[in-house]
C-alpha atoms as a PDB file:
ATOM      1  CA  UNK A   1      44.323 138.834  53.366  1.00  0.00           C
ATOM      2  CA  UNK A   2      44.891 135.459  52.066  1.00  0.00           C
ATOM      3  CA  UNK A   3      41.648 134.678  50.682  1.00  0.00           C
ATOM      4  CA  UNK A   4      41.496 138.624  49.199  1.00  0.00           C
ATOM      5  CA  UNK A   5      44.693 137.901  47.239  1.00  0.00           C
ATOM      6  CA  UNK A   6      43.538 133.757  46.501  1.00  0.00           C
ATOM      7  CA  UNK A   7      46.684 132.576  48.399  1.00  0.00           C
ATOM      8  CA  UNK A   8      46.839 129.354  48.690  1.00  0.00           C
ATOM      9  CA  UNK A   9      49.204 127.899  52.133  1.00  0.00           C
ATOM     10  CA  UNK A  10      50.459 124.774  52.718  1.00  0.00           C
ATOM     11  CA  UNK A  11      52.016 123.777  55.662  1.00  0.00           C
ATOM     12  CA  UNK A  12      54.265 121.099  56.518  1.00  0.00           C
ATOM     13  CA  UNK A  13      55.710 119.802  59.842  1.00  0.00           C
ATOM     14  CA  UNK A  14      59.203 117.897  58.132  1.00  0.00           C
ATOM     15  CA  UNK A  15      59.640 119.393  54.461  1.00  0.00           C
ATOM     16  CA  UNK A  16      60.303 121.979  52.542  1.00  0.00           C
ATOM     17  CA  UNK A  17      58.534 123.657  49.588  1.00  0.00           C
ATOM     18  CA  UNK A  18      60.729 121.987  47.072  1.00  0.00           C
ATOM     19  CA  UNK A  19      59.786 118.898  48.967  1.00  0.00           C
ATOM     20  CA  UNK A  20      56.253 119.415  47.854  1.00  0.00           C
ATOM     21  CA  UNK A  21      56.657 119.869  44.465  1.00  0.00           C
ATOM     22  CA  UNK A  22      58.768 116.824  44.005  1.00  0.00           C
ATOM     23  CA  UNK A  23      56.065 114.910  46.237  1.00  0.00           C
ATOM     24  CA  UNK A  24      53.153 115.934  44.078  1.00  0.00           C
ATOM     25  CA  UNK A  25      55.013 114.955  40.942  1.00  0.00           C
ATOM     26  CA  UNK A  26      55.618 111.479  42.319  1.00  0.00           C
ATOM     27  CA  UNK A  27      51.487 110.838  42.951  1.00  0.00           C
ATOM     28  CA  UNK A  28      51.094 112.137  39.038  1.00  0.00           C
ATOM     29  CA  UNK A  29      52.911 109.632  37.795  1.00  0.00           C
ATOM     30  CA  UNK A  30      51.952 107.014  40.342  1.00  0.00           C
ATOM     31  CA  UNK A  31      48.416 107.841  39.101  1.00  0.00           C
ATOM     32  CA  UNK A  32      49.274 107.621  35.981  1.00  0.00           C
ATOM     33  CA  UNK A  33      50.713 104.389  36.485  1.00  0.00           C
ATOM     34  CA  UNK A  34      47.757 103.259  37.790  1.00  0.00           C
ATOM     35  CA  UNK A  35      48.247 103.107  41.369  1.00  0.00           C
ATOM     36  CA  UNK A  36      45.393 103.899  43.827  1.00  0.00           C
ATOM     37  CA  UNK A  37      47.126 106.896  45.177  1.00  0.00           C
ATOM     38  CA  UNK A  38      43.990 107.878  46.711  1.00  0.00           C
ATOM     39  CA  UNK A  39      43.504 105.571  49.300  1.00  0.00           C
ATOM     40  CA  UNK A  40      46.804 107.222  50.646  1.00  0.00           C
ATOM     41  CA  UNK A  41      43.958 109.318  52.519  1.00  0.00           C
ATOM     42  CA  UNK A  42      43.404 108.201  55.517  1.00  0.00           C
ATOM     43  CA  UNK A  43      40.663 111.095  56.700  1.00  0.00           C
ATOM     44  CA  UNK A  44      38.841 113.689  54.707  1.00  0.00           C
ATOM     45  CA  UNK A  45      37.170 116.657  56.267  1.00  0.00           C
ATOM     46  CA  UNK A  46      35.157 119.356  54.831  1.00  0.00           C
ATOM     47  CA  UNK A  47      36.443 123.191  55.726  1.00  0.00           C
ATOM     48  CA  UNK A  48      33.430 123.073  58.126  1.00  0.00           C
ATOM     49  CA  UNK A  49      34.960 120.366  60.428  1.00  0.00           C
ATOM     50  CA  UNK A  50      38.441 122.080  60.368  1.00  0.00           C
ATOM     51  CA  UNK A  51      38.449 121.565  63.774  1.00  0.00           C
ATOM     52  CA  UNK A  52      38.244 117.981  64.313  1.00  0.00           C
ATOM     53  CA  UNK A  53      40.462 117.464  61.048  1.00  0.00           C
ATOM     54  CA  UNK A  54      42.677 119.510  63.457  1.00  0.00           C
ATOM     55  CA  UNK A  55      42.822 117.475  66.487  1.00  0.00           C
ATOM     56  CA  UNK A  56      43.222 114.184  64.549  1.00  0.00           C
ATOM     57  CA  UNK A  57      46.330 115.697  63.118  1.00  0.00           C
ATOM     58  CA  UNK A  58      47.476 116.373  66.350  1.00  0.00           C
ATOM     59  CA  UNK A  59      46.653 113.351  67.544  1.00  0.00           C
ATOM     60  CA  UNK A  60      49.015 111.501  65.269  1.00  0.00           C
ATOM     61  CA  UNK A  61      46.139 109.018  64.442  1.00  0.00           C
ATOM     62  CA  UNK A  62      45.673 109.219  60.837  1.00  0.00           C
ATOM     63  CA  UNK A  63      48.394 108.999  57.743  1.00  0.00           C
ATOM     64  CA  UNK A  64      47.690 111.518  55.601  1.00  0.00           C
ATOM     65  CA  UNK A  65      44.183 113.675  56.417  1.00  0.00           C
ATOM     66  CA  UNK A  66      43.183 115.828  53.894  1.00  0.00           C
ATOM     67  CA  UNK A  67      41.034 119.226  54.396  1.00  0.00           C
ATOM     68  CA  UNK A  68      38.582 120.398  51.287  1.00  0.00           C
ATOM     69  CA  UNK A  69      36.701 123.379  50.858  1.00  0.00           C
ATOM     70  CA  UNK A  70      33.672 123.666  49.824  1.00  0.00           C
END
């Protein structure tokens, strides 16, 4: 059902959903400011490798690994 009604989820391990919202406000202004908030990312994974994008998460390995759909 979630990609019937465009849902979008986010999950988080330590925060809440306010947490999120405050989060992505502080990388728009850092980016705004300038700063390469981008190499923040420490994996990227397309949708098709969900998988391993999984077990590097679990893994504890990376700082921030993002997930992008086609």
């Amino acid at each position: 059902m979630l990609s019937v009604k465009e849902i979008k989820v986010t999950g988080s391990w330590t925060y809440q959903a306010k947490d999120w919202i405050q989060a992505c406000e502080v990388l728009k202004e850092a980016q705004k400011d300038g700063l390469p908030v981008e190499k923040l990312l420490s994996h990227k994974y397309a949708l098709a490798d969900i998988n391993e994008a999984m077990e590097m998460n679990m893994s504890m390995k990376g700082l921030k690994i993002v997930v992008k759909g086609e």
